[in-house]
Protein backbone atom coordinates (compact mmCIF):
# COMPACT_ATOMS: atom_id res chain seq x y z
CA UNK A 1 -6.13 -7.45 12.81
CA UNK A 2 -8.08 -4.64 11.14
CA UNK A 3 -11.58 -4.58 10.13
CA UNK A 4 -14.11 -2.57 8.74
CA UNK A 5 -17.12 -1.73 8.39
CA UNK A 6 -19.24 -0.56 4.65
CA UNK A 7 -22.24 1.44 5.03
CA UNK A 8 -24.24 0.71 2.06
CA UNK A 9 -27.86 0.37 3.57
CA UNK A 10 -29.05 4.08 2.45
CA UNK A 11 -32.17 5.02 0.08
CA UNK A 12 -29.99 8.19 -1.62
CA UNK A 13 -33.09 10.13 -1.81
CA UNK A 14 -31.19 13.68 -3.02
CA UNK A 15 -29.78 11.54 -5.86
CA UNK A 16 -33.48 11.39 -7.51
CA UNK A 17 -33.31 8.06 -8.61
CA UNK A 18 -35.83 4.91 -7.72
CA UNK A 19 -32.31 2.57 -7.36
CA UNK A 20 -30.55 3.17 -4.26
CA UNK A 21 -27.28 5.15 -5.30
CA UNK A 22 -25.00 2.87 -4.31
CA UNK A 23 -26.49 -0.04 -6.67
CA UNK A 24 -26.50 2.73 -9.83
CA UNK A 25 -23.59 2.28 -12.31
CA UNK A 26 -20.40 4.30 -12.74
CA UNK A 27 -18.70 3.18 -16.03
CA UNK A 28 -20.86 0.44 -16.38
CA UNK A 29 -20.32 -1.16 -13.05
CA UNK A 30 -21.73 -0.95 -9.64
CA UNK A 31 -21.08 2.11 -8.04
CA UNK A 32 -20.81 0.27 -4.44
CA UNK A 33 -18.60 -2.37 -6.28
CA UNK A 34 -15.31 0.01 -6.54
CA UNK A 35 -14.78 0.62 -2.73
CA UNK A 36 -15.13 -2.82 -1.77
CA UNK A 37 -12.58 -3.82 -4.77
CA UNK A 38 -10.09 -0.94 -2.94
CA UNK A 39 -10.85 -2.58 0.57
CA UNK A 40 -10.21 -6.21 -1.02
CA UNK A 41 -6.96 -5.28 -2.15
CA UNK A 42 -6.39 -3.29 1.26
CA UNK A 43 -4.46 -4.41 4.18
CA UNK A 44 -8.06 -4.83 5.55
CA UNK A 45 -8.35 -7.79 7.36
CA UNK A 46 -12.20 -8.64 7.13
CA UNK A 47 -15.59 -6.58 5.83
CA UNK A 48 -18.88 -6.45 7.45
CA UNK A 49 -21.54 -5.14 4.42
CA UNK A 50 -24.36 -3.28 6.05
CA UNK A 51 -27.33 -3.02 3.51
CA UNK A 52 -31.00 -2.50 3.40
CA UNK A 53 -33.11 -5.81 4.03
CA UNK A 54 -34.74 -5.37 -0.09
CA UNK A 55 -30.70 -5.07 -1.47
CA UNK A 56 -29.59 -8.32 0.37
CA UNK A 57 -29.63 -9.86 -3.35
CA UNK A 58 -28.03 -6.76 -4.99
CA UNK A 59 -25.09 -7.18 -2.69
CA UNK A 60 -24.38 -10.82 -3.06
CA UNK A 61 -24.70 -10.58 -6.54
CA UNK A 62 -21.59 -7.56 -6.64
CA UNK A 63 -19.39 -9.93 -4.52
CA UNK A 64 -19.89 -12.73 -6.77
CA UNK A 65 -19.24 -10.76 -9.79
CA UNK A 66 -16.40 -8.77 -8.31
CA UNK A 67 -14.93 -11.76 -6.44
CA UNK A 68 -15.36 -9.81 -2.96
CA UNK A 69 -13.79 -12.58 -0.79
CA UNK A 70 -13.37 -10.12 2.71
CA UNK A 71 -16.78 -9.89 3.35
CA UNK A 72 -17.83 -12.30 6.43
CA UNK A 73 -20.85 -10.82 7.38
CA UNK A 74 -24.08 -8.99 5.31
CA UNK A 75 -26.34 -7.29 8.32
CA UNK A 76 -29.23 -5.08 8.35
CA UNK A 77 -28.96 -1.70 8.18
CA UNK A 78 -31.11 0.88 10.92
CA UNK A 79 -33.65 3.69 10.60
CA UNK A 80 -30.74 6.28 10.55
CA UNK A 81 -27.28 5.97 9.76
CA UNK A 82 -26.09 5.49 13.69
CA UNK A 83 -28.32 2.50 13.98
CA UNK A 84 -26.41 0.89 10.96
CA UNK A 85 -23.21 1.64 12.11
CA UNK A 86 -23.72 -0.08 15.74
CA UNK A 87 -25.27 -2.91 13.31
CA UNK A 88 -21.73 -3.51 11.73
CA UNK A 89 -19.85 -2.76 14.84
CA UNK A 90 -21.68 -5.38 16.66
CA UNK A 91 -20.26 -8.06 13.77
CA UNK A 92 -16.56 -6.51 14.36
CA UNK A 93 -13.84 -8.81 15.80
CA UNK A 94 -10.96 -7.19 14.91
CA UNK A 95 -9.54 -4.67 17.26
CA UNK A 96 -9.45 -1.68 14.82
CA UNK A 97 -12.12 -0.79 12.68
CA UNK A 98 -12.56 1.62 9.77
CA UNK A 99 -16.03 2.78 8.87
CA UNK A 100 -16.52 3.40 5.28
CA UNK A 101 -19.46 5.06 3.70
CA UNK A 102 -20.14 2.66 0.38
CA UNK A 103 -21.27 6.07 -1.74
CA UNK A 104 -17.33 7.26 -1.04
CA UNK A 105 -16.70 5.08 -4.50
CA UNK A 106 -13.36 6.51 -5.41
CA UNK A 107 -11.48 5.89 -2.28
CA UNK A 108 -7.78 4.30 -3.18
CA UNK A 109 -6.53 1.59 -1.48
CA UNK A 110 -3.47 3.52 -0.54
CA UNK A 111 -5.54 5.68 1.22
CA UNK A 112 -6.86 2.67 3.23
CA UNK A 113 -3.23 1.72 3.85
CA UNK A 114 -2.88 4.55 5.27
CA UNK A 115 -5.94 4.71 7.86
CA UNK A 116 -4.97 1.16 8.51
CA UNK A 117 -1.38 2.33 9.67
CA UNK A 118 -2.82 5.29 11.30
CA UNK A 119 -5.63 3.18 13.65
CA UNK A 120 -3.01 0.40 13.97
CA UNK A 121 -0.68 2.68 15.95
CA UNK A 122 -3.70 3.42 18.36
CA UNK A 123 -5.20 6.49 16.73
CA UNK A 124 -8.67 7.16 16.49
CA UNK A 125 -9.30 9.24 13.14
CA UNK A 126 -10.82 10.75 10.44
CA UNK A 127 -9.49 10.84 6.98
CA UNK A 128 -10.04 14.47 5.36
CA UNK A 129 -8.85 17.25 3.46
CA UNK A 130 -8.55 21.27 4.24
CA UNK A 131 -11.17 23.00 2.90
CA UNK A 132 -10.76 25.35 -0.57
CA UNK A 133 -13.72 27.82 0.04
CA UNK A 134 -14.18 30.15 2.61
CA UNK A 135 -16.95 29.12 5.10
CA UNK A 136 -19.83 31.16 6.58
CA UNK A 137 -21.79 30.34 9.28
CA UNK A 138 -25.38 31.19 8.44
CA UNK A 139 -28.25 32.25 10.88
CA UNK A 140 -31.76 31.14 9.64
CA UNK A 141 -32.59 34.19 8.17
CA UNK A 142 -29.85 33.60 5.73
CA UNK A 143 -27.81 36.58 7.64
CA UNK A 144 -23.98 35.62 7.80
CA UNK A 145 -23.15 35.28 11.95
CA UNK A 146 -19.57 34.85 11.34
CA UNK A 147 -16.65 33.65 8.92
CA UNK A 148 -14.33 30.21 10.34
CA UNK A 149 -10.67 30.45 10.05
CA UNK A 150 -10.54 28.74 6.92
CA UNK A 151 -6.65 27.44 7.85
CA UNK A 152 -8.26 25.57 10.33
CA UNK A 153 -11.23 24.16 8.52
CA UNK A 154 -11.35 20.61 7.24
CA UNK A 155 -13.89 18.95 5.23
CA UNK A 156 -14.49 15.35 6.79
CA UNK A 157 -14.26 11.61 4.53
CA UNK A 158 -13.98 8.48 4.82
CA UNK A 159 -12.92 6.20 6.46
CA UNK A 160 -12.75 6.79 10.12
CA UNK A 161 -10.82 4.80 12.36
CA UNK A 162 -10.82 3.18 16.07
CA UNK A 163 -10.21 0.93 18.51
CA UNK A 164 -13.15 -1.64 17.89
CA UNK A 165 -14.47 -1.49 21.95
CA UNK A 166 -14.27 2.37 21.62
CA UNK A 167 -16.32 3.11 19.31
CA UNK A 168 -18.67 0.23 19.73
CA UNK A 169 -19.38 1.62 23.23
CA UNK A 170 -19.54 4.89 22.20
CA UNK A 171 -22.04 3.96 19.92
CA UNK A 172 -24.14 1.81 22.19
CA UNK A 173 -23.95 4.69 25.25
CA UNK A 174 -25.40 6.69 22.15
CA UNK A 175 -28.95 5.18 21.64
CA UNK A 176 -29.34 3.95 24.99
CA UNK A 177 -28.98 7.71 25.85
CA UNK A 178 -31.70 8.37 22.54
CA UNK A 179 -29.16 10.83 21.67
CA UNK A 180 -29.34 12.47 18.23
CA UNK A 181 -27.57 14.93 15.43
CA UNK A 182 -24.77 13.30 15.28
CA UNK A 183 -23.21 13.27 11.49
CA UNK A 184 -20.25 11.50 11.37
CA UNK A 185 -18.77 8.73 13.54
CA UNK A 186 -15.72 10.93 15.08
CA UNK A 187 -19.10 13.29 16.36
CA UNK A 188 -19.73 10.29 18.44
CA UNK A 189 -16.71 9.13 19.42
CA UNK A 190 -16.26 12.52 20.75
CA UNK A 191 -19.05 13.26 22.32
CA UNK A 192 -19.44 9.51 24.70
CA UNK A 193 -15.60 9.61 25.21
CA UNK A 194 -14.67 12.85 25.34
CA UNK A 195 -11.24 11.90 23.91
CA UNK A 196 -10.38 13.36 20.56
CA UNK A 197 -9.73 12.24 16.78
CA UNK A 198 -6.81 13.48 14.74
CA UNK A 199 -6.88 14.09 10.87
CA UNK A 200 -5.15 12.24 8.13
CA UNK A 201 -5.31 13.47 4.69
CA UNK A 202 -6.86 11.67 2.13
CA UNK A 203 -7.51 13.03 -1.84
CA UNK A 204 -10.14 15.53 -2.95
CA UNK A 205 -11.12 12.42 -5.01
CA UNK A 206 -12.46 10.86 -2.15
CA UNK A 207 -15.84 12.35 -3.10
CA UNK A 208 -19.51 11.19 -1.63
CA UNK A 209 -21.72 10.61 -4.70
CA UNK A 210 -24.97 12.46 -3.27
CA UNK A 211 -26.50 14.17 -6.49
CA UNK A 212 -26.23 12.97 -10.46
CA UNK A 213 -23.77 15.57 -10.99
CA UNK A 214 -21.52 13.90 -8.71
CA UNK A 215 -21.80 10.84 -10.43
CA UNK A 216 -20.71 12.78 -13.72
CA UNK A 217 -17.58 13.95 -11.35
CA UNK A 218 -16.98 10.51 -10.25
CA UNK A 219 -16.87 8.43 -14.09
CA UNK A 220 -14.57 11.52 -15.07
CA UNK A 221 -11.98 10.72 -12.22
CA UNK A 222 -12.42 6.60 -12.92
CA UNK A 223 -11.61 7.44 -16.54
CA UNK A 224 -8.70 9.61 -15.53
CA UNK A 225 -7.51 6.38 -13.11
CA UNK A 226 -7.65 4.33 -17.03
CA UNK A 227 -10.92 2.59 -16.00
CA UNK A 228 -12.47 1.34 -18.83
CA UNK A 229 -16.65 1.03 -19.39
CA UNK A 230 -17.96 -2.74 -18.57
CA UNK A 231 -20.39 -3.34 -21.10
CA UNK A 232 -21.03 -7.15 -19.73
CA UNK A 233 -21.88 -6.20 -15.67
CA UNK A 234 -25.28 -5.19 -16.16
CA UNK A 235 -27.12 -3.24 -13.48
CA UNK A 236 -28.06 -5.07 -10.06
């Protein structure tokens, strides 16, 4: 049994809009709506929806609508995104768990498939791709300090994948410890475990809508993939 856990309790302040990102539309619908379809059609046993205390109506309304049957449990998100992650975790039964940031809108269901096969065979990872520009590190007066092997450079996704009591305890070790600058959930993982994750590969498609332009980006690819405008879902 596999579950997972969608992040959707951000505010999406660099997106510059007074709706949370996830709740704005892409083609019409939801923008939150299309990776919990994926996951719903995913070998995905069960959903926890993590969301902001004020969105609690926007999010029942997109299961309704989209006929999101997975999701068991709608919790509370945290101050920061670690506290909202634990949140979920603590509503996960399942022995693997995939954590899913709800602004990754265009992730495939094949692509969960895959993670799912991945985490089932007892590997904690990270779903990515290698990187296409060359990288600089940067020193803060904007002086280049050195230039990564870009071979060996991947830019991190999701979802990322472990055993449920992992990274649950990972988590919990990190805010009893008040331990911070973590970015991802593999940075965790790593750093309370000191195990490591491997890397599958997902799709450049995969993208996080952050800014309006990647919201342009994102309707482009969905009408690419033959999705078609909904002119009847309104806006939550």
């Amino acid at each position: 049994m596999v579950g997972a856990v969608i992040l959707a309790a951000g505010k999406g302040r660099r997106m510059g809009s007074r709706l949370p990102k996830q709740y704005l539309p892409l083609l019409g619908r939801p923008l939150l709506a299309y990776a919990l379809m994926a996951y719903e059609k995913s070998l995905v046993d069960r959903m926890v929806l993590v969301v902001d205390p004020d969105d609690r109506d926007r999010a029942d309304a997109i299961l309704r609508r989209y006929q999101i049957h997975k999701v068991s449990a709608i919790v509370t998100g945290g101050r920061e995104r670690y506290d909202s992650v634990y949140a979920g975790l603590l509503q996960v039964d399942e022995k693997q768990v995939l954590i899913h940031d709800g602004a990754r809108a265009l992730i495939r269901t094949e692509e969960i498939n895959a993670a799912v096969a991945a985490v089932s065979a007892g590997n904690a990872c990270v779903m990515g791709m290698p990187v296409k520009d060359t990288i600089k590190e940067v020193g803060e007066d904007q002086s280049v300090i050195c230039t990564p092997d870009r071979s060996r450079l991947w830019q991190v996704q999701t979802p990322q994948c472990f055993l449920t009591e992992e990274i649950r305890k990972a988590y919990k070790k990190y805010l009893q410890e008040e331990r911070s600058g973590a970015t991802d959930d593999a940075a965790v993982y790593e750093l309370m475990t000191g195990k490591r994750v491997c890397m599958i590969e997902g799709s450049y498609e995969n993208l996080k809508v952050t800014t309006p332009e990647d919201l342009l980006l994102a309707e482009m690819i969905l009408c690419r993939r033959g999705w078609k405008k909904d002119n009847e879902a309104g806006i939550c």
